[in-house]
Protein backbone atom coordinates (compact mmCIF):
# COMPACT_ATOMS: atom_id res chain seq x y z
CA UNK A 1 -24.50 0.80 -24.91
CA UNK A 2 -23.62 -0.11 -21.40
CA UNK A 3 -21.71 2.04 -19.08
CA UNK A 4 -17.56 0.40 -18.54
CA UNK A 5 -17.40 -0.82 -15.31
CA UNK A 6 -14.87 -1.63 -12.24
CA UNK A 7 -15.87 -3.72 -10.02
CA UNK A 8 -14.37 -3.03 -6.37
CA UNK A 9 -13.50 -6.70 -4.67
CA UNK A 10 -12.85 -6.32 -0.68
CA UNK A 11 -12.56 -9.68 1.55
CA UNK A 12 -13.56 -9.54 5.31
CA UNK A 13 -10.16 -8.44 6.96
CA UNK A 14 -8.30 -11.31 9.02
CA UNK A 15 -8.98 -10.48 13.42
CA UNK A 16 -5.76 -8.79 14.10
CA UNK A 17 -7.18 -9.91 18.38
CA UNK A 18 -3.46 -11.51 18.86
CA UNK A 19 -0.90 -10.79 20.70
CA UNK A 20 1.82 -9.45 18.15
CA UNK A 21 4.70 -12.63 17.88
CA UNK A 22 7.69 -10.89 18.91
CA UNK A 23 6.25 -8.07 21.17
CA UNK A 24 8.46 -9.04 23.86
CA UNK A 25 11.30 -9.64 22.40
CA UNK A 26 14.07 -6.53 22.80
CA UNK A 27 14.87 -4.92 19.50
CA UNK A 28 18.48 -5.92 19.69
CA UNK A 29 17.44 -9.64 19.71
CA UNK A 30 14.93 -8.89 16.63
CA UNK A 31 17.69 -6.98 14.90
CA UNK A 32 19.87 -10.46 15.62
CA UNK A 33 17.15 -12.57 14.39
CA UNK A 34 16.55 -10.06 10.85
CA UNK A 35 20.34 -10.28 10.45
CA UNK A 36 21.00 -14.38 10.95
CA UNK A 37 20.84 -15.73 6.99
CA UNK A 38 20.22 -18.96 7.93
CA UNK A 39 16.66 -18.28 9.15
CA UNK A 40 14.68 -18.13 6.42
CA UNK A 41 12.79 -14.63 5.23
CA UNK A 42 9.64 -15.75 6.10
CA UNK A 43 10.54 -16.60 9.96
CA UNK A 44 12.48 -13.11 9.89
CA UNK A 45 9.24 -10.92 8.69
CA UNK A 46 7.41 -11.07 12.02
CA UNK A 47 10.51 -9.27 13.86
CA UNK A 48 10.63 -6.86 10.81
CA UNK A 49 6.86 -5.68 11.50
CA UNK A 50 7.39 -5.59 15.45
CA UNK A 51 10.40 -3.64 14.83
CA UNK A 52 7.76 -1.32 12.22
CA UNK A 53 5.30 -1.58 15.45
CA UNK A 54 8.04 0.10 17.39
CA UNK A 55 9.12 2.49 14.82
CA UNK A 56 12.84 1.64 15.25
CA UNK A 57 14.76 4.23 13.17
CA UNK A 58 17.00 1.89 11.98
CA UNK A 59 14.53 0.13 9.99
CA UNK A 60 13.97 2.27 7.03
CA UNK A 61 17.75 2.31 6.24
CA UNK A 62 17.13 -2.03 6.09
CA UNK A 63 14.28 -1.81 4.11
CA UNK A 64 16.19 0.24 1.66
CA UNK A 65 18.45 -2.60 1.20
CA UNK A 66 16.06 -4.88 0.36
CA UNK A 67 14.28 -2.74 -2.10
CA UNK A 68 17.62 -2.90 -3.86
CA UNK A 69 17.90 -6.42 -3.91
CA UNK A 70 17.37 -8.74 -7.25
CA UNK A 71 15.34 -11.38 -4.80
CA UNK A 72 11.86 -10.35 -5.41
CA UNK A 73 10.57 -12.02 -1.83
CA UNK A 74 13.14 -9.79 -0.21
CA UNK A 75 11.46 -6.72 -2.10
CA UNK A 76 8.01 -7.67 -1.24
CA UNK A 77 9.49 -7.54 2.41
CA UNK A 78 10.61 -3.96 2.45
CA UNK A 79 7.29 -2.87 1.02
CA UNK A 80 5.41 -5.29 3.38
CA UNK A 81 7.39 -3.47 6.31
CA UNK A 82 7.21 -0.12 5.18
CA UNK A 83 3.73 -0.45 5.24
CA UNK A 84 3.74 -1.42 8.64
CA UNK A 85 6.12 1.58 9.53
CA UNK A 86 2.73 3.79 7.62
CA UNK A 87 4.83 7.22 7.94
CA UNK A 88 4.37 9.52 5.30
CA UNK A 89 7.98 9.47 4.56
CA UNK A 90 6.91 5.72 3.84
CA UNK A 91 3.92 7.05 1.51
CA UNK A 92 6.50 9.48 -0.35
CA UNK A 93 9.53 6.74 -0.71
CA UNK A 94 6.52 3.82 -2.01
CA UNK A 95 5.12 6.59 -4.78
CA UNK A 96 8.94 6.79 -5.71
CA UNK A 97 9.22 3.00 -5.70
CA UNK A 98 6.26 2.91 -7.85
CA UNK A 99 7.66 5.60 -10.54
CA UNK A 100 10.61 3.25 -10.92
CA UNK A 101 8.66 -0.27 -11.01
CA UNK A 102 7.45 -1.43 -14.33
CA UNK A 103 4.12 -2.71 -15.19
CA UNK A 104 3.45 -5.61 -13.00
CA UNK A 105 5.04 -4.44 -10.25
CA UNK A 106 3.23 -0.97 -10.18
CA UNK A 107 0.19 -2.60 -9.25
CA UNK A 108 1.77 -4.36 -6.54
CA UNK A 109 3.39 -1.20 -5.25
CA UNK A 110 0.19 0.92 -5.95
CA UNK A 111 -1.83 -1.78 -3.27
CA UNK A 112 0.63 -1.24 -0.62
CA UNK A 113 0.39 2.93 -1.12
CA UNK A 114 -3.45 2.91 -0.95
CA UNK A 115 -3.02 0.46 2.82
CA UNK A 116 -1.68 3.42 4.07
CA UNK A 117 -2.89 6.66 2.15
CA UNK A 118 -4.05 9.64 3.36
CA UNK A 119 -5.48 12.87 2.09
CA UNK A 120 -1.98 14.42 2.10
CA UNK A 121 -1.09 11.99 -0.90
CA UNK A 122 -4.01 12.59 -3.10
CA UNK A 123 -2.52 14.12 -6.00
CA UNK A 124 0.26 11.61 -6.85
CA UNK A 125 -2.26 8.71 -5.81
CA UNK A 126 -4.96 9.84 -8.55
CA UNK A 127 -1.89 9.96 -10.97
CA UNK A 128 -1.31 5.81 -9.82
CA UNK A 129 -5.07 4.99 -9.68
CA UNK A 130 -5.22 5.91 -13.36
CA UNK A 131 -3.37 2.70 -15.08
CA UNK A 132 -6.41 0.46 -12.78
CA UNK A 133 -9.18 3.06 -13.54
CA UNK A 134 -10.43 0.65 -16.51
CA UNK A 135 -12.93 -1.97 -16.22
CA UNK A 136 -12.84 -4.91 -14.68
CA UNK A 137 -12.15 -6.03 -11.10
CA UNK A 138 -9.46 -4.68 -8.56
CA UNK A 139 -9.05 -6.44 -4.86
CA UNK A 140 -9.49 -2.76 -2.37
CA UNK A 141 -9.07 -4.76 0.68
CA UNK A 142 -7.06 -2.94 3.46
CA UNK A 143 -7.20 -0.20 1.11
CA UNK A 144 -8.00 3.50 3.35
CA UNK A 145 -11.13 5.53 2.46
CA UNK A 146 -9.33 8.05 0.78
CA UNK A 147 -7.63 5.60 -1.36
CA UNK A 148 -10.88 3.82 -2.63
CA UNK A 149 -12.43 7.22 -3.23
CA UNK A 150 -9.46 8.52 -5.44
CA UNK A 151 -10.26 5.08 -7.34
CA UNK A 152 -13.62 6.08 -7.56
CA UNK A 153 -13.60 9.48 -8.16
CA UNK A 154 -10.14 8.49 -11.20
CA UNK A 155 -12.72 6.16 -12.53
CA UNK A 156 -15.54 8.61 -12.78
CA UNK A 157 -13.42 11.15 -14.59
CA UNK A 158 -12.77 8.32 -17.06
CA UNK A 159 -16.72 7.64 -17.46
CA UNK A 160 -16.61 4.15 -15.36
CA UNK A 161 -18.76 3.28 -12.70
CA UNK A 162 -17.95 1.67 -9.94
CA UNK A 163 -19.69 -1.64 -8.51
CA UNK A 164 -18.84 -2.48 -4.53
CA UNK A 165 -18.44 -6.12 -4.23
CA UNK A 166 -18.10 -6.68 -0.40
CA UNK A 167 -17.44 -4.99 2.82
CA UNK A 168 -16.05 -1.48 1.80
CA UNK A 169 -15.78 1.21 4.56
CA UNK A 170 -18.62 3.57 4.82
CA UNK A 171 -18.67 7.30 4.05
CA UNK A 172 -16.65 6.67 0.65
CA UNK A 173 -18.44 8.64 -1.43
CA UNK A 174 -18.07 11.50 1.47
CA UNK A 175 -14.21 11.13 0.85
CA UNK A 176 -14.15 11.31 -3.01
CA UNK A 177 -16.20 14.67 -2.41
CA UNK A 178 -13.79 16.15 -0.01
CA UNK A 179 -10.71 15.66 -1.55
CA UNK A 180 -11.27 15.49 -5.22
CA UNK A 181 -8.68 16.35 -7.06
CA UNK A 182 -9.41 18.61 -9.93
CA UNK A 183 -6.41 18.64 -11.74
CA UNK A 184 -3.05 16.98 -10.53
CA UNK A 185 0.32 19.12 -10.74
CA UNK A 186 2.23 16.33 -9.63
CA UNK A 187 3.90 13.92 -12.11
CA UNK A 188 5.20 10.91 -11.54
CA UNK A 189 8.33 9.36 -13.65
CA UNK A 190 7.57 6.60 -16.61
């Protein structure tokens, strides 16, 4: 009988070598541009991750407002720039966005935590990483170290091995070693 297996997919990362689009723009005239309807979301996103670059405190209060909204591009948004804001009151308010989500969306929510996880977030992240910890294939690119080793070390618990397909940073295994987590006291909402 053959051991379950999860294969780990990660594509080479795009050159982020460019200037950023809107770096010299003044925040006012972003907040303008984020705020004018008739531009269309996609055209607005750039001035939403400058303003992330920037850290403008204004910014989380927006994103909140999208993450209440019924359009689902304007929800992908707010996570998409409070990923790029990469706080760990970020971390904390995406592992509450991801006890609230349903199925589907979970996983979508889950990929934007592990961008921007770190080893303060272990514990709730091994309680996320258990719904993928199955076999099959999961996309890890962008993912952080210590996200890819809570994967692996949820998925070793569960008696899957792992299978790196692709360029995945070194010194994983070091990670799952260092923080393993051997029994979560944090629980998330279902």
């Amino acid at each position: 009988m053959t051991q379950p297996q999860l294969r780990l997919l990660s594509r080479p990362s795009l050159s982020e070598d460019h200037t950023p689009l809107h770096v010299d723009i003044d925040s006012a005239r972003l907040w303008d541009l984020i705020f004018d309807e008739k531009v269309h979301l996609v055209l607005r996103r750039p001035a939403l991750v400058e303003l992330a670059r920037r850290q403008d405190p204004k910014l989380m209060d927006y994103c909140e407002s999208l993450l209440e909204s019924d359009d689902y591009e304007e929800w992908l948004t707010a996570l998409t720039t409070l990923t790029a804001i990469g706080t760990n009151e970020v971390v904390d308010r995406l592992i509450l966005v991801y006890a609230h989500s349903l199925n589907d969306d979970r996983r979508v929510v889950l990929s934007y935590v592990a961008k921007i996880l770190t080893a303060e977030h272990i514990k709730p992240f091994s309680i996320m990483v258990r719904e993928v910890a199955c076999s099959g294939e999961i996309d890890v690119t962008g993912w952080t170290k210590v996200a890819i080793a809570t994967l692996q070390d949820a998925c070793k618990r569960f008696g899957i091995k792992t299978i790196i397909d692709g360029r995945i940073p070194e010194s994983v295994e070091t990670e799952v070693e260092s923080h393993s987590i051997d029994s979560p006291t944090t629980t998330l909402e279902r």
